[in-house]
Structure formats: structure tokens, C-alpha cells
N, C-alpha and C. Protein backbone atom coordinates (compact mmCIF):
# COMPACT_ATOMS: atom_id res chain seq x y z
N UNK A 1 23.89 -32.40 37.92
CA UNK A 1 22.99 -32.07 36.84
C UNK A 1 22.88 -30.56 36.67
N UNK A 2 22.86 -29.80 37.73
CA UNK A 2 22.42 -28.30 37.75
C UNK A 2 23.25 -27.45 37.17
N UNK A 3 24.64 -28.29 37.39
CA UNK A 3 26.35 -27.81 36.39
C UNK A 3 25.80 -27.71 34.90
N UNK A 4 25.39 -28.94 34.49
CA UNK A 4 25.32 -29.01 33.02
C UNK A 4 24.17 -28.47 32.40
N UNK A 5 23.31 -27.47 33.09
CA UNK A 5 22.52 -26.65 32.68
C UNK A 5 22.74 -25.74 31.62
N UNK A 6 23.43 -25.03 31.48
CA UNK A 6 23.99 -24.02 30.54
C UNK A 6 25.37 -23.94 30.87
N UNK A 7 25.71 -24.11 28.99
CA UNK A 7 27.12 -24.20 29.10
C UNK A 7 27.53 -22.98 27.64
N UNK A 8 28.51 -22.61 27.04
CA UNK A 8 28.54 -21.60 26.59
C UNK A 8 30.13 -22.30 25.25
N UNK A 9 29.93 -21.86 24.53
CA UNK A 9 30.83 -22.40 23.21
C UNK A 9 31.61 -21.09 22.79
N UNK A 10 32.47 -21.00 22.36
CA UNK A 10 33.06 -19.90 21.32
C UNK A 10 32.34 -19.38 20.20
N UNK A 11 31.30 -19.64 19.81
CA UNK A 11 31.27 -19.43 18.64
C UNK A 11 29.47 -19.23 19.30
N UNK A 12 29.11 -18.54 20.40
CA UNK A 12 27.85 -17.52 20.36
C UNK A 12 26.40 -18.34 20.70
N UNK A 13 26.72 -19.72 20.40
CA UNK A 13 25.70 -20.37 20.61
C UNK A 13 25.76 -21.04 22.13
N UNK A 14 24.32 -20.81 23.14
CA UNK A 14 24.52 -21.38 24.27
C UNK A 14 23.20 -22.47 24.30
N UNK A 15 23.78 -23.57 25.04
CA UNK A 15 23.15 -24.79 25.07
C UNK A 15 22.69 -24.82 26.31
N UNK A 16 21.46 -24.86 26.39
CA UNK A 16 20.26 -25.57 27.54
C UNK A 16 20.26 -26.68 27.46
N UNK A 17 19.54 -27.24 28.48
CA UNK A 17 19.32 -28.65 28.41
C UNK A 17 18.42 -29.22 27.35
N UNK A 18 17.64 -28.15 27.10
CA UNK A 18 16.88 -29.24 25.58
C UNK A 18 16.95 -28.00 24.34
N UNK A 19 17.61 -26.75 23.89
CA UNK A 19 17.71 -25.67 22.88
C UNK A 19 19.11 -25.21 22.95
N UNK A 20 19.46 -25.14 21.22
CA UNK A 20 20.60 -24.39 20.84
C UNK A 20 20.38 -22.51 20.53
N UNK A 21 20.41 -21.63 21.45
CA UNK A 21 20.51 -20.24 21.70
C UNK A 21 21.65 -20.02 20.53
N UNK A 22 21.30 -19.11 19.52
CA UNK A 22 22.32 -18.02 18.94
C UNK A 22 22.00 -16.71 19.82
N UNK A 23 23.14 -16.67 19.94
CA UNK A 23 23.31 -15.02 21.09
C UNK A 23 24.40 -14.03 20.14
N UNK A 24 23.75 -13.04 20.64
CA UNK A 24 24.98 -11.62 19.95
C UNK A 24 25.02 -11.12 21.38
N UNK A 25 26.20 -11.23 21.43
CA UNK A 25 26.58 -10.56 22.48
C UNK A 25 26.18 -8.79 22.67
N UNK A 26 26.34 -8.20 21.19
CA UNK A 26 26.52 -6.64 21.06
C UNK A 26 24.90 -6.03 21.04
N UNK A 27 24.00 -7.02 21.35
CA UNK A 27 22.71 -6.60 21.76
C UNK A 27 21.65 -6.56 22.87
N UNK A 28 20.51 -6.11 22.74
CA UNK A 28 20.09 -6.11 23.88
C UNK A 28 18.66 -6.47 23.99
N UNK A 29 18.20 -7.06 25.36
CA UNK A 29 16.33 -7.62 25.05
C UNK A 29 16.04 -7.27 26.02
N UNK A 30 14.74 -6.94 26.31
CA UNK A 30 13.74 -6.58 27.64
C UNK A 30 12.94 -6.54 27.34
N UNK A 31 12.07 -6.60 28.35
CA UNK A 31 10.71 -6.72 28.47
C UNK A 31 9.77 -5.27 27.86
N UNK A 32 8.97 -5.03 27.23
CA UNK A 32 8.18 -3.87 26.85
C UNK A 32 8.65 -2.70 28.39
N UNK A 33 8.44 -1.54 28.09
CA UNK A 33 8.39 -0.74 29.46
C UNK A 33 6.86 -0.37 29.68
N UNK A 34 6.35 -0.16 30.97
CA UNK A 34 5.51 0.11 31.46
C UNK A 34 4.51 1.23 31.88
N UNK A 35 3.84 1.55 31.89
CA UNK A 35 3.17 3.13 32.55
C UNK A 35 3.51 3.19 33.63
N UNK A 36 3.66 2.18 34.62
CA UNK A 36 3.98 2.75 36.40
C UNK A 36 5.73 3.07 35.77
N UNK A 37 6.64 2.55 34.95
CA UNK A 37 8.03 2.77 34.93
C UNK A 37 8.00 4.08 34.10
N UNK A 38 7.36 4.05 33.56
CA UNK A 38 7.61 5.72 33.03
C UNK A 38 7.63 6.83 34.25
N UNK A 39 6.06 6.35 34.80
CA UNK A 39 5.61 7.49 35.77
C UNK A 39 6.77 7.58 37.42
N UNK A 40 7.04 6.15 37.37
CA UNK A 40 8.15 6.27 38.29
C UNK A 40 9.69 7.21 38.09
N UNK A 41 10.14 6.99 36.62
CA UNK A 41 11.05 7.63 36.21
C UNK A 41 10.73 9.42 36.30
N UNK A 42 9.67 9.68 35.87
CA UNK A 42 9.58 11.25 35.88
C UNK A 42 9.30 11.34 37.00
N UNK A 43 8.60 10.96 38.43
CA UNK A 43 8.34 11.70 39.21
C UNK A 43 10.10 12.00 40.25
N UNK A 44 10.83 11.01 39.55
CA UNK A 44 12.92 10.94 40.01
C UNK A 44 13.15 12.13 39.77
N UNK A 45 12.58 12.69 38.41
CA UNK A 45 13.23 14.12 37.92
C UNK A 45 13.31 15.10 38.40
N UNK A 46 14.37 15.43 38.79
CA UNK A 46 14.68 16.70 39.56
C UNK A 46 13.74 18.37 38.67
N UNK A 47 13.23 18.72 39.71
CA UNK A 47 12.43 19.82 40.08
C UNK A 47 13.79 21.07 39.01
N UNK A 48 13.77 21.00 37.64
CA UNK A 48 14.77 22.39 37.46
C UNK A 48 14.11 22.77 35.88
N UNK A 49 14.43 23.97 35.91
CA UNK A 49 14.01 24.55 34.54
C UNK A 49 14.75 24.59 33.54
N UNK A 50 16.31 23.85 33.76
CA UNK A 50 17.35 23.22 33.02
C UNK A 50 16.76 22.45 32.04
N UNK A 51 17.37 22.54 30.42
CA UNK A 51 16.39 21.38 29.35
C UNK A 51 18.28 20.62 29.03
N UNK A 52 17.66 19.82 28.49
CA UNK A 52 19.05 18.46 28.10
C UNK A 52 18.57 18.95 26.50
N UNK A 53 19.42 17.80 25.79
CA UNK A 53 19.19 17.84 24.86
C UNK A 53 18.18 18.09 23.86
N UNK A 54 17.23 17.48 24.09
CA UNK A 54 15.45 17.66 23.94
C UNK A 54 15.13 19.26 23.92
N UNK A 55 15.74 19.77 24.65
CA UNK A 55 15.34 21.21 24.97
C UNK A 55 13.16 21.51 25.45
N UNK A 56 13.77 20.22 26.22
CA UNK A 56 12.34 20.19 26.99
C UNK A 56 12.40 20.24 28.90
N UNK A 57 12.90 21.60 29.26
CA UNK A 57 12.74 21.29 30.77
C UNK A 57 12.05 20.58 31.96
N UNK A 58 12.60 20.03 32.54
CA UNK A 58 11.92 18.73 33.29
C UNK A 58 10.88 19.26 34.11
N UNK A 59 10.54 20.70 34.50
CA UNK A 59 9.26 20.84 35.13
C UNK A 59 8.15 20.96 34.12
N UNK A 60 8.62 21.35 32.92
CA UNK A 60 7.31 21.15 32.10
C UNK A 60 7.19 19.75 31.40
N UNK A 61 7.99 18.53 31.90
CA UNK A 61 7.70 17.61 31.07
C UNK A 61 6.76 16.64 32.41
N UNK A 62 7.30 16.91 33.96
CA UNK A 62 6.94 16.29 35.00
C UNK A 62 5.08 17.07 34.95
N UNK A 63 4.86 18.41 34.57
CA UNK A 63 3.89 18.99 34.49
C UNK A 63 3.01 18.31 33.38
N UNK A 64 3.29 18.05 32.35
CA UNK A 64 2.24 17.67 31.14
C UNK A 64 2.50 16.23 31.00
N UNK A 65 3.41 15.23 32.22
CA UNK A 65 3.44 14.11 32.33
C UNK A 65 1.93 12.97 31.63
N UNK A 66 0.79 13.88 32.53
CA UNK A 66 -0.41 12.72 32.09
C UNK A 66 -0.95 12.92 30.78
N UNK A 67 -0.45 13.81 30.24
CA UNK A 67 -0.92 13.79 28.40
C UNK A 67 0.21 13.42 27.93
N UNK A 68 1.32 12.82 28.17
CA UNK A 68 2.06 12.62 27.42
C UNK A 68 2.61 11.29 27.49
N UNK A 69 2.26 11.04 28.24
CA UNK A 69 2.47 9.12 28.93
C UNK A 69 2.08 8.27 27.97
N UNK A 70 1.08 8.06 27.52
CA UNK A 70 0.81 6.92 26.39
C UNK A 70 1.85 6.97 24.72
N UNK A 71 1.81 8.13 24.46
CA UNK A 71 2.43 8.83 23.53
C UNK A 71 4.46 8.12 23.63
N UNK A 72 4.87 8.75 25.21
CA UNK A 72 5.91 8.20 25.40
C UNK A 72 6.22 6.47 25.56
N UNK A 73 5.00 5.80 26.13
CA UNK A 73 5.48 4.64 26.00
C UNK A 73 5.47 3.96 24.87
N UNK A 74 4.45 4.30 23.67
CA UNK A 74 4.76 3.74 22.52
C UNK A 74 6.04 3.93 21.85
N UNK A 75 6.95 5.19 21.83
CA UNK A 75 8.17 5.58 21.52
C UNK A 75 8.94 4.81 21.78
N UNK A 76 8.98 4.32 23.04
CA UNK A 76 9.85 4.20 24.07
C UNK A 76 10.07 2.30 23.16
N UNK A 77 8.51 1.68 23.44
CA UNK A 77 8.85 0.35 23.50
C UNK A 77 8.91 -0.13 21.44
N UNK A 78 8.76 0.55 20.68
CA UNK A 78 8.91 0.58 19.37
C UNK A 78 10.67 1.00 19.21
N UNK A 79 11.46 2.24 19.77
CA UNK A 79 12.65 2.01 19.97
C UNK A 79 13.26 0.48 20.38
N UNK A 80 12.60 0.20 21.45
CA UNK A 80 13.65 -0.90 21.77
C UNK A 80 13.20 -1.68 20.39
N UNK A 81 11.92 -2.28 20.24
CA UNK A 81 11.30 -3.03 19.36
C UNK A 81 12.65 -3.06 18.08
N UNK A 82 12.44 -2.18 18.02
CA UNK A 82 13.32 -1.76 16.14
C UNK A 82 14.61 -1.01 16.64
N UNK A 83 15.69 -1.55 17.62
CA UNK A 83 16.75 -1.23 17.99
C UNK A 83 17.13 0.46 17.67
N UNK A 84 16.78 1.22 17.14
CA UNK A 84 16.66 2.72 16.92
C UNK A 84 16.71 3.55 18.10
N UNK A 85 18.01 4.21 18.14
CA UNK A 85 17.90 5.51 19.39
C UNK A 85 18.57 6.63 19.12
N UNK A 86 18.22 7.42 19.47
CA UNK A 86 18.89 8.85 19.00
C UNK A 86 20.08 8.65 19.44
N UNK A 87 20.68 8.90 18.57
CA UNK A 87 22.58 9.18 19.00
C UNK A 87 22.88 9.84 20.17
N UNK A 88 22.31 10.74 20.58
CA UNK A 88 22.67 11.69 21.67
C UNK A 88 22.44 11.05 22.99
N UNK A 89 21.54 9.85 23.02
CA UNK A 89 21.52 8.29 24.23
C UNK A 89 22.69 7.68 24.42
N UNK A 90 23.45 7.28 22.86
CA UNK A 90 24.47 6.14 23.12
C UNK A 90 25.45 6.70 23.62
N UNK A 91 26.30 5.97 24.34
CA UNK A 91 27.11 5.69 25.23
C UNK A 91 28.24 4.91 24.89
């Protein structure tokens, strides 16, 4: 029985045991992001006065982190929301 759980067709649609899934392969889903995952991600950031693209150096962004946290996670989870990312992300 546990075999015939999910099985997968040519043509994008995958079958559960009781729902027909349309899938795109060329996209992507997750869960909203979080305040501890933000705050986890900046405190990773290396200690340099180097800016990326943004032309925002990571000690002043790790520095004004707690005014800027709410601000960033709405960005953050409205991007994924509405598939939209700055070009200079993709890969």
C-alpha cells in the first residue's frame, strides 16, 4: 500500500491516494519566513564593511538589525508571496 502512495505521470499531475496535484516543476513554495530566521541569518554575517549589491555594509545592517526586522520580513515573505525578486538574486 505505502508503494502506491504517490505516483507521478508525464504530464505534471501527481496522484495521492485521495487528490489530483498540478505541479510546475519551474516553481517554488515555502512556508512564510520568520523573525528568529531572519535574526539567525544576520547574526551568520560576517563582521566586514564590504557592501554587495545593496550597497548596504553588513556591519551597519547587523547594527540597525532591530529596526529593521519587521520591515524586512514583510519584503521578504510578499516576495515569495508574489514570486518577484530582484534580478541580481537569480541564479
Amino acid at each position: 500500500m505505502c508503494n502506491n502512495i504517490l505516483n507521478t505521470n508525464n504530464n505534471n499531475v501527481m496522484m495521492t491516494s485521495q487528490f489530483e496535484l498540478n505541479t510546475c516543476p519551474s516553481s517554488m513554495f515555502g512556508p512564510p519566513i520568520s523573525e528568529t530566521e531572519i535574526i539567525y541569518s544576520i547574526k551568520r554575517i560576517k563582521n566586514k564593511f564590504a557592501s554587495g549589491f545593496d550597497e548596504i555594509p553588513a556591519v551597519l545592517l547587523k547594527h540597525c538589525s532591530h529596526l529593521i526586522l519587521k520591515p524586512l520580513i514583510h519584503i521578504f515573505n510578499l516576495s515569495l508571496k508574489l514570486g518577484i525578486y530582484p534580478d541580481q538574486l537569480k541564479i
